[in-house]
C-alpha atoms as a PDB file:
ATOM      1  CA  UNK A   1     -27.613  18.607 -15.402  1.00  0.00           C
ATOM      2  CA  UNK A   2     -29.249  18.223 -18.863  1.00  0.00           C
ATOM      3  CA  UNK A   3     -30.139  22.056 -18.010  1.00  0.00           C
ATOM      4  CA  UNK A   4     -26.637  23.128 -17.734  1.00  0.00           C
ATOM      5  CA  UNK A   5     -25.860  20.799 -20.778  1.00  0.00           C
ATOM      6  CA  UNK A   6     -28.567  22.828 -22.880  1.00  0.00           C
ATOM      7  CA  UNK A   7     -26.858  26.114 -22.241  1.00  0.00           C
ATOM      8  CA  UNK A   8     -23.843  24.735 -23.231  1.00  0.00           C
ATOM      9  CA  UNK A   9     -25.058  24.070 -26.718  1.00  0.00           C
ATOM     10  CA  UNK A  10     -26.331  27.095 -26.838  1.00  0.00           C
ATOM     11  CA  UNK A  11     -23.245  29.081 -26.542  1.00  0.00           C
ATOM     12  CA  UNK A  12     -21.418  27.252 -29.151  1.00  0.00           C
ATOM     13  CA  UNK A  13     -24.632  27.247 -31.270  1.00  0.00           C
ATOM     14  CA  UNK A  14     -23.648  31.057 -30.867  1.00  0.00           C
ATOM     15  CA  UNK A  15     -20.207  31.140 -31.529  1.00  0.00           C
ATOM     16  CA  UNK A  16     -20.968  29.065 -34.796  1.00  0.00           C
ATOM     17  CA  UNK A  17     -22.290  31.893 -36.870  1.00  0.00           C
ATOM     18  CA  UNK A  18     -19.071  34.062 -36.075  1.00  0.00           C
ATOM     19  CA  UNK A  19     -16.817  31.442 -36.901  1.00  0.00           C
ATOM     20  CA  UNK A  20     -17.707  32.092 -40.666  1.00  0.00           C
ATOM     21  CA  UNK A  21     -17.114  35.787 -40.214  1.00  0.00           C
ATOM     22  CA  UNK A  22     -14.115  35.212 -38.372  1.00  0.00           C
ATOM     23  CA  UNK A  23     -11.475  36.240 -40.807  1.00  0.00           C
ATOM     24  CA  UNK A  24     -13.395  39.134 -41.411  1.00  0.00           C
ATOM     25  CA  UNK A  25     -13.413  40.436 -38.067  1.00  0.00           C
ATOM     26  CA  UNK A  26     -10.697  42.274 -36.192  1.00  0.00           C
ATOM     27  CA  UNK A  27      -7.948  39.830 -34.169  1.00  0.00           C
ATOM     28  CA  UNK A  28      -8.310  41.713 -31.181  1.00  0.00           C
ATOM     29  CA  UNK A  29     -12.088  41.080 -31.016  1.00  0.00           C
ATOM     30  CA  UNK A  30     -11.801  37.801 -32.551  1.00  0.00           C
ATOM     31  CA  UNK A  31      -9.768  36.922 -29.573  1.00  0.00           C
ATOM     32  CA  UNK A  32     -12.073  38.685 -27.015  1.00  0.00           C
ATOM     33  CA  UNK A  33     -14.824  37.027 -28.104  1.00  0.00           C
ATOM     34  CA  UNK A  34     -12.793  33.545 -28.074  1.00  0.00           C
ATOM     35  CA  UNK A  35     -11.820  34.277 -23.778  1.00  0.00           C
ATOM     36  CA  UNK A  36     -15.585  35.679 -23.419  1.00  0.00           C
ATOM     37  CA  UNK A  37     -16.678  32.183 -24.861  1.00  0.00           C
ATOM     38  CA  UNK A  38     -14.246  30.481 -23.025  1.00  0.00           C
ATOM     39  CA  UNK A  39     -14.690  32.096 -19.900  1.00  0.00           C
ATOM     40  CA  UNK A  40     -18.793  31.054 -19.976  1.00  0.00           C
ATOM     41  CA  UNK A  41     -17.428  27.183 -20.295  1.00  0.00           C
ATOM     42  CA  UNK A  42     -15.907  27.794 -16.933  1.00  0.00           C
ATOM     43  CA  UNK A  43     -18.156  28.966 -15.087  1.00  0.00           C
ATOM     44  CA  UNK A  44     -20.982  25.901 -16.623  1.00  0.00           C
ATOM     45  CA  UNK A  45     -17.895  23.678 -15.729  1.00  0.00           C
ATOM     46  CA  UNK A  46     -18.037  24.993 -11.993  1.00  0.00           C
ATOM     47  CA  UNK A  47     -21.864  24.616 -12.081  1.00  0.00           C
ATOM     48  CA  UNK A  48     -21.633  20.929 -13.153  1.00  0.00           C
ATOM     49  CA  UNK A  49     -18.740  19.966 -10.290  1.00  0.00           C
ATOM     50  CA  UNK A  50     -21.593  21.996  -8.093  1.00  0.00           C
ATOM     51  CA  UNK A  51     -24.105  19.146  -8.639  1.00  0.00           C
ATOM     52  CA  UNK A  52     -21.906  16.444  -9.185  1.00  0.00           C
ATOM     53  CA  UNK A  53     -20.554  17.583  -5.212  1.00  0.00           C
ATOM     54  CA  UNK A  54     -24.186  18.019  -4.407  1.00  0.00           C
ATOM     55  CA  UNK A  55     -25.134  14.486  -5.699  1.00  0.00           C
ATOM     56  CA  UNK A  56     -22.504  12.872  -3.448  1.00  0.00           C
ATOM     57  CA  UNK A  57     -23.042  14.740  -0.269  1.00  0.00           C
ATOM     58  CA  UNK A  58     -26.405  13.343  -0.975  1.00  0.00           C
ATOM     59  CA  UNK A  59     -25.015   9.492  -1.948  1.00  0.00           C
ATOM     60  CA  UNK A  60     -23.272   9.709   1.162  1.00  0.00           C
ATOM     61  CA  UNK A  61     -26.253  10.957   3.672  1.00  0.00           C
ATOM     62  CA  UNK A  62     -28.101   8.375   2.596  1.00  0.00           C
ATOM     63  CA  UNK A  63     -25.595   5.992   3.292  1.00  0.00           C
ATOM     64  CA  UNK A  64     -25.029   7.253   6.577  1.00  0.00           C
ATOM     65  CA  UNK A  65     -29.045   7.121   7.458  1.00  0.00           C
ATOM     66  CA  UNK A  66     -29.638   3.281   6.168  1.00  0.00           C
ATOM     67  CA  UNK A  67     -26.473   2.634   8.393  1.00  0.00           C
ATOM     68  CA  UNK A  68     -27.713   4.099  11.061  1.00  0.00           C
ATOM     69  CA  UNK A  69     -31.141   2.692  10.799  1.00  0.00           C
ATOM     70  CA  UNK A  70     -29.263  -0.901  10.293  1.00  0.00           C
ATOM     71  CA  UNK A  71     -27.190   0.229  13.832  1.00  0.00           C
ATOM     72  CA  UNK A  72     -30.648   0.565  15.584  1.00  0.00           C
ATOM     73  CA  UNK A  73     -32.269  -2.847  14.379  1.00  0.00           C
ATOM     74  CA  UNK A  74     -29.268  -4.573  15.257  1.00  0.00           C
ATOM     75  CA  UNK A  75     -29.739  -2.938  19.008  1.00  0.00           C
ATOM     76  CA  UNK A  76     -33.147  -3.754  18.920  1.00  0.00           C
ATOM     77  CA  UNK A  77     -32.943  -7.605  18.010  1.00  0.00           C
ATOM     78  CA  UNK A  78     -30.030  -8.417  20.305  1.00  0.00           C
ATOM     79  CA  UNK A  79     -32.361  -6.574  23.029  1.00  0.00           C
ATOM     80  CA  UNK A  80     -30.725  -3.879  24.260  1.00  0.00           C
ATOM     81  CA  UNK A  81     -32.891  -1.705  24.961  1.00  0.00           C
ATOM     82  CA  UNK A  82     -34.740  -3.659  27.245  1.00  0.00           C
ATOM     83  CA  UNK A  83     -31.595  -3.880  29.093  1.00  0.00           C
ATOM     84  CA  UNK A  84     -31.741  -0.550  29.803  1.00  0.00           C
ATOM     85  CA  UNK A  85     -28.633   0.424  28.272  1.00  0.00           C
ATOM     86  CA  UNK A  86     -28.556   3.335  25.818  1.00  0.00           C
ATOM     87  CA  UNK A  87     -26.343   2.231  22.235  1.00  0.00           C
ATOM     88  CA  UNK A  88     -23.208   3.993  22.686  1.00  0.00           C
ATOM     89  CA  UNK A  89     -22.772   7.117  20.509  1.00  0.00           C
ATOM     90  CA  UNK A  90     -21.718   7.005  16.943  1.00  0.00           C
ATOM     91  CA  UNK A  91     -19.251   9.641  16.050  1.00  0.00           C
ATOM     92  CA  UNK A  92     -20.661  12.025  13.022  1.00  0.00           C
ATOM     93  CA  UNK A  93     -19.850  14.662  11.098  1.00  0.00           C
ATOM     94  CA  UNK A  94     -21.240  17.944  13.051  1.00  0.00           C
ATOM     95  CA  UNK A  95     -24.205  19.218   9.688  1.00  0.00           C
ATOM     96  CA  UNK A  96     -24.584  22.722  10.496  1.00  0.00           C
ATOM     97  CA  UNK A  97     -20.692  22.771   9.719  1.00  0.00           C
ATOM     98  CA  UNK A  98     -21.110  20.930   6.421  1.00  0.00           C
ATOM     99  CA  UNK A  99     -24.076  23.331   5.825  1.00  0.00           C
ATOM    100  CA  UNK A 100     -22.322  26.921   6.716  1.00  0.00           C
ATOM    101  CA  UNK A 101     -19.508  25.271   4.242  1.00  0.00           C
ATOM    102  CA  UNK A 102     -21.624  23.843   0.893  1.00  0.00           C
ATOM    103  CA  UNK A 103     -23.490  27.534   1.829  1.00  0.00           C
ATOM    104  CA  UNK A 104     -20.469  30.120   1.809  1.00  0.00           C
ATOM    105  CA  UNK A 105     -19.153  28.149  -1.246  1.00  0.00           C
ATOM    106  CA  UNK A 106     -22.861  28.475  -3.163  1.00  0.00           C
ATOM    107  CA  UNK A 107     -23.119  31.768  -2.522  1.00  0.00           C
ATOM    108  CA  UNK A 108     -19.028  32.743  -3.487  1.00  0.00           C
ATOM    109  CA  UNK A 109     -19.377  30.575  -7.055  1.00  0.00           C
ATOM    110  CA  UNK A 110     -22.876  32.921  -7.675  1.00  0.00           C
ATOM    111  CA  UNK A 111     -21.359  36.301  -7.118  1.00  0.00           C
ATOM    112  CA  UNK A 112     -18.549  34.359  -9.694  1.00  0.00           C
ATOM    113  CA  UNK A 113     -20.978  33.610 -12.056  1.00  0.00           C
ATOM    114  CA  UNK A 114     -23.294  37.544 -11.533  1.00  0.00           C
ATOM    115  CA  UNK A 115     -19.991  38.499 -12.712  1.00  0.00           C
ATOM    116  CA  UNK A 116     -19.363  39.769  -9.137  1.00  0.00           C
ATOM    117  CA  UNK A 117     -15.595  38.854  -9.208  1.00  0.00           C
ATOM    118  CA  UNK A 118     -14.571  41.161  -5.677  1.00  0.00           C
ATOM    119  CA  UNK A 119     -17.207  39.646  -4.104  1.00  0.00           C
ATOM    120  CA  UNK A 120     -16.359  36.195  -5.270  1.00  0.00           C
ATOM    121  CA  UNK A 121     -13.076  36.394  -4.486  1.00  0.00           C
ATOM    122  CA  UNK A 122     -13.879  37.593  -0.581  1.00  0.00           C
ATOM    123  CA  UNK A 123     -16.333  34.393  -0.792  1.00  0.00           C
ATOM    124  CA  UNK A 124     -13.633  32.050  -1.564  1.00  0.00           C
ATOM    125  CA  UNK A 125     -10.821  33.691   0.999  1.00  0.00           C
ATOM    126  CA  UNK A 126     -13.357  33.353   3.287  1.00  0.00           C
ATOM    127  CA  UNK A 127     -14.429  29.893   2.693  1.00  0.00           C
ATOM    128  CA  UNK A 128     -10.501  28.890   2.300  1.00  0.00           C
ATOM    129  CA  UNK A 129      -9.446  29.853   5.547  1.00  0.00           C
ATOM    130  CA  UNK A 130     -12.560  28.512   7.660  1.00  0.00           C
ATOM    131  CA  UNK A 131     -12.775  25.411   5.930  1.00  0.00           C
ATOM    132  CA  UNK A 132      -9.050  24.968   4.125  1.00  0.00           C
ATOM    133  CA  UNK A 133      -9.986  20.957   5.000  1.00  0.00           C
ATOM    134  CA  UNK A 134     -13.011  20.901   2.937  1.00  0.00           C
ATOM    135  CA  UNK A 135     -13.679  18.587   0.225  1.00  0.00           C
ATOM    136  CA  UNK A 136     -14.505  21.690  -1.805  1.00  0.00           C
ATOM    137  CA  UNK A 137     -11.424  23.362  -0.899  1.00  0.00           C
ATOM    138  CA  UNK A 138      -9.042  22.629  -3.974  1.00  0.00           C
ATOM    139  CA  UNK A 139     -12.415  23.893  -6.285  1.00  0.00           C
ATOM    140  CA  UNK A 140     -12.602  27.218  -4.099  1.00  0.00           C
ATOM    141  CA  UNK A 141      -8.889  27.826  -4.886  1.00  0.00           C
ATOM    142  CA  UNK A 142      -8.983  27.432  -8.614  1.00  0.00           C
ATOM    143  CA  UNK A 143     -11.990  29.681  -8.762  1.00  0.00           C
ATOM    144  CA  UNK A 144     -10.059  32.311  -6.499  1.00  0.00           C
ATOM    145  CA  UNK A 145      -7.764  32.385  -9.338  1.00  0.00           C
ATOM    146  CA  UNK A 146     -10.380  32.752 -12.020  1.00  0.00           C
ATOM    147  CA  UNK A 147     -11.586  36.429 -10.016  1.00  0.00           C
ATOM    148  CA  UNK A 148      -8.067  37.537 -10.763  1.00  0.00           C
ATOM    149  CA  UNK A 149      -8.185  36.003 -14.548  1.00  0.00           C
ATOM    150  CA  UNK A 150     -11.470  37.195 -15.228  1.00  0.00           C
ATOM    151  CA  UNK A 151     -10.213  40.679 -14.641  1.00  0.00           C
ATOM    152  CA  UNK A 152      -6.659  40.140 -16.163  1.00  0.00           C
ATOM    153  CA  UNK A 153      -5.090  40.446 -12.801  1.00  0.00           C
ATOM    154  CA  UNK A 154      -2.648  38.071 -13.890  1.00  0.00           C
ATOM    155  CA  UNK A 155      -0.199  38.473 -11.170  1.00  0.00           C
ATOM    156  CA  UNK A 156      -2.624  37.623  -8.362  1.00  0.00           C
ATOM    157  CA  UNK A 157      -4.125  35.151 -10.468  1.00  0.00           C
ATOM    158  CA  UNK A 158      -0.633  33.194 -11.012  1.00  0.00           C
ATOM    159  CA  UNK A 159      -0.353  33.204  -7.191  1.00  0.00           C
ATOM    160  CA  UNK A 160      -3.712  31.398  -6.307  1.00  0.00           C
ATOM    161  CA  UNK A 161      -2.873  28.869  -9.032  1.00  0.00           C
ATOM    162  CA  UNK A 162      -0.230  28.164  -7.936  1.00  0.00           C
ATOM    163  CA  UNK A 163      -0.978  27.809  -4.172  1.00  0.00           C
ATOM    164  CA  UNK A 164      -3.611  25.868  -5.825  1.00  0.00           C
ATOM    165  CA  UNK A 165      -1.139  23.430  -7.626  1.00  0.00           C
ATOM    166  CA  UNK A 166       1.042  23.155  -4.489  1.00  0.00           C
ATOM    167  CA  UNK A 167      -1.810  22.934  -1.578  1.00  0.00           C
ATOM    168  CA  UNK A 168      -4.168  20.947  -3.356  1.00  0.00           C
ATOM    169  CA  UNK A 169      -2.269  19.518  -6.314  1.00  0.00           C
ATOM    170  CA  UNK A 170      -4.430  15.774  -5.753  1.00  0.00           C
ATOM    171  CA  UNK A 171      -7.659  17.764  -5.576  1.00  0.00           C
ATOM    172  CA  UNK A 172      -9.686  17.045  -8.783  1.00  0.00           C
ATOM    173  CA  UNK A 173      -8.957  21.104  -9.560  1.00  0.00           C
ATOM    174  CA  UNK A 174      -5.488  20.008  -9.697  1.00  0.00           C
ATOM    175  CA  UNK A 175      -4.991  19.697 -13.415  1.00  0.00           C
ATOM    176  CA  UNK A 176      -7.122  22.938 -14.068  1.00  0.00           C
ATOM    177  CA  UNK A 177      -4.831  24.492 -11.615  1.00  0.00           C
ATOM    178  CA  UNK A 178      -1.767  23.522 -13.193  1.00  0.00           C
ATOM    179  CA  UNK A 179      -2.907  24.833 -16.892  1.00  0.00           C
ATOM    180  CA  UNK A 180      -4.310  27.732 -15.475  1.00  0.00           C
ATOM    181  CA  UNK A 181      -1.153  28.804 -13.983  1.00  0.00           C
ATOM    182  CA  UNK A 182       1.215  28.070 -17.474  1.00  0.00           C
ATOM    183  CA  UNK A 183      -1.663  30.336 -19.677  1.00  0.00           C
ATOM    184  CA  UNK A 184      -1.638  33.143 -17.011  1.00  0.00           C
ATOM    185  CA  UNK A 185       2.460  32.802 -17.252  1.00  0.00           C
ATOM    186  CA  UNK A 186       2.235  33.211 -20.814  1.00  0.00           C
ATOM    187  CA  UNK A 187      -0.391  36.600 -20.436  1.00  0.00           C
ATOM    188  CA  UNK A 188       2.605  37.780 -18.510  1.00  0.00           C
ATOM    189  CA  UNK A 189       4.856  37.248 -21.229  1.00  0.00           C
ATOM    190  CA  UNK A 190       6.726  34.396 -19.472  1.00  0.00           C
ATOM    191  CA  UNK A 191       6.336  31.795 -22.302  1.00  0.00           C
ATOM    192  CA  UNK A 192       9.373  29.870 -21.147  1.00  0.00           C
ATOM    193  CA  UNK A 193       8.109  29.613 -17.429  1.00  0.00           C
ATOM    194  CA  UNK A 194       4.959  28.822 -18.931  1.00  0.00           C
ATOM    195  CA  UNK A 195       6.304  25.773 -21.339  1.00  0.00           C
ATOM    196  CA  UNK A 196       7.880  24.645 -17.869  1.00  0.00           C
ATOM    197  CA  UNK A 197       4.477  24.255 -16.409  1.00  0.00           C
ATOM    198  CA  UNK A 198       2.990  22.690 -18.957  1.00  0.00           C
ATOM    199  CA  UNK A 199       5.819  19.762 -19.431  1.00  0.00           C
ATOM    200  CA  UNK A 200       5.138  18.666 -16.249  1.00  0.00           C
ATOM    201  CA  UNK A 201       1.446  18.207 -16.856  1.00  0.00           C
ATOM    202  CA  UNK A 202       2.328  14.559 -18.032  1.00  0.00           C
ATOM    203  CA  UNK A 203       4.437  13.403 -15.546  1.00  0.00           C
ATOM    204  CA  UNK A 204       2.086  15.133 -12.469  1.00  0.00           C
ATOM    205  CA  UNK A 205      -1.089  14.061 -14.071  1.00  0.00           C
ATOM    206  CA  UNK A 206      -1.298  11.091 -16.353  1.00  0.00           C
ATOM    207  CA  UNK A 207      -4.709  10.567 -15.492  1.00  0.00           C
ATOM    208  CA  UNK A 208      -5.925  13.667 -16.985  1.00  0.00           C
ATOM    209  CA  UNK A 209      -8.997  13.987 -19.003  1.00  0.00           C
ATOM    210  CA  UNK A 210      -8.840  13.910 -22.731  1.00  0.00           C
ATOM    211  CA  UNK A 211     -10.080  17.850 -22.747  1.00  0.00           C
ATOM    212  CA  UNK A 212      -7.697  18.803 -20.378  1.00  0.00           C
ATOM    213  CA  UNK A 213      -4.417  16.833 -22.285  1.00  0.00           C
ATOM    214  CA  UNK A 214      -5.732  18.855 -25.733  1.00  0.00           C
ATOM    215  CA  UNK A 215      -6.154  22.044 -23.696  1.00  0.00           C
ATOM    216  CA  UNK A 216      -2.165  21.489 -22.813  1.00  0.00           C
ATOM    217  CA  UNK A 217      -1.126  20.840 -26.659  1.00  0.00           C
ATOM    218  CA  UNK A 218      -2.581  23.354 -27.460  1.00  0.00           C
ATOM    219  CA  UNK A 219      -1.107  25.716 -25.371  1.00  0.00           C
ATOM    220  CA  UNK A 220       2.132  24.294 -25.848  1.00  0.00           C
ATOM    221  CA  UNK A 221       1.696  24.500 -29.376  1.00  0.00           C
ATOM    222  CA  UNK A 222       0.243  28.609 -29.074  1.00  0.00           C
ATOM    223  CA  UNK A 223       3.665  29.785 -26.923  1.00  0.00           C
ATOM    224  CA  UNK A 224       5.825  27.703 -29.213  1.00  0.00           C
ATOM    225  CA  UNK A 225       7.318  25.195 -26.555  1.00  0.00           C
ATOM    226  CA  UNK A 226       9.303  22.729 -28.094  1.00  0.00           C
END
């Protein structure tokens, strides 16, 4: 974590210097610096949810092995096995399918962050429709949509966000979903649309971050919505 943090202060260490050459520079590259910048928060964003996901699959293994080892002193004082009964099977969670899962998803999100966006995005089709259940399923379709925006598809990219927003819309890629789909509205020149979207972001999500309710202003502010 404090690895991924460090690279993030490096990039804006390295936008700083341009900042005072700014007005200086051309718009155009002015603003494809600003998405190039942008689009390197993203990806350490996904990294960090990678941990974060990692940290409580961990949390909850643990969990399930001090339960478990609670399960079989229990047996063990009240005699059973003695008795010659067997404790009756606990129902769990089948790991090689949580494995082949946390896997296909590791190795989509690299080929995402290689800058490999076909290959991501046949990662994260892939993952979605073996594992459209998983806990990491709302995350894979957000970042489906970020292989299209990465490459300015924008019209494939609206789509996944917003099969995003409407399949997983209480996933904690909700939100990011939900702006993603207004900015790539606006790239397609549908500012109105795109003001729709982002009046909603209130009422769906009051519980949004800080970042993400600035992110929304700001946009609404940049396409004019009143």
């Amino acid at each position: 974590m404090k690895q991924l943090q460090f690279r993030f202060l490096i990039i804006i260490a390295l936008a700083l210097p341009s900042a005072a050459a700014a007005q200086r520079l051309d718009p155009v590259h002015v603003e494809d610096r600003f998405n190039q910048l942008q689009q390197s928060i993203t990806v350490l964003t996904g990294q960090i949810e990678q941990l974060q996901y990692r940290n409580q699959q961990l949390q909850q293994q643990l969990e399930k092995m001090q339960a478990d080892y609670e399960f079989r002193l229990e047996q063990l004082e009240k005699g059973g096995s003695r008795a010659g009964t067997a404790p009756a099977a606990r129902p769990r969670t089948p790991a090689a399918a949580h494995g082949n899962a946390d896997q296909a998803y590791h190795d989509a999100f690299k080929k995402l962050q290689d800058g490999d966006y076909a290959g991501a995005e046949n990662g994260f089709k892939t993952f979605l429709q073996r594992f459209p259940q998983h806990a990491l399923a709302g995350n894979a379709q957000y970042w489906l949509g970020e292989t299209f925006y990465a490459r300015r598809d924008y019209n494939n990219a609206m789509t996944a966000f917003a099969e995003g927003y409407k399949a997983y819309k209480s996933s904690p890629k909700g939100p990011d979903n939900l702006l993603k789909l207004g900015i790539t509205l606006a790239n397609l020149g549908r500012k109105p649309d795109a003001c729709a979207i982002f009046a909603r972001f209130k009422q769906d999500y009051p519980r949004a971050t800080d970042l993400q309710k600035r992110r929304i202003e700001q946009e609404r502010q940049k396409d004019g919505c009143s």
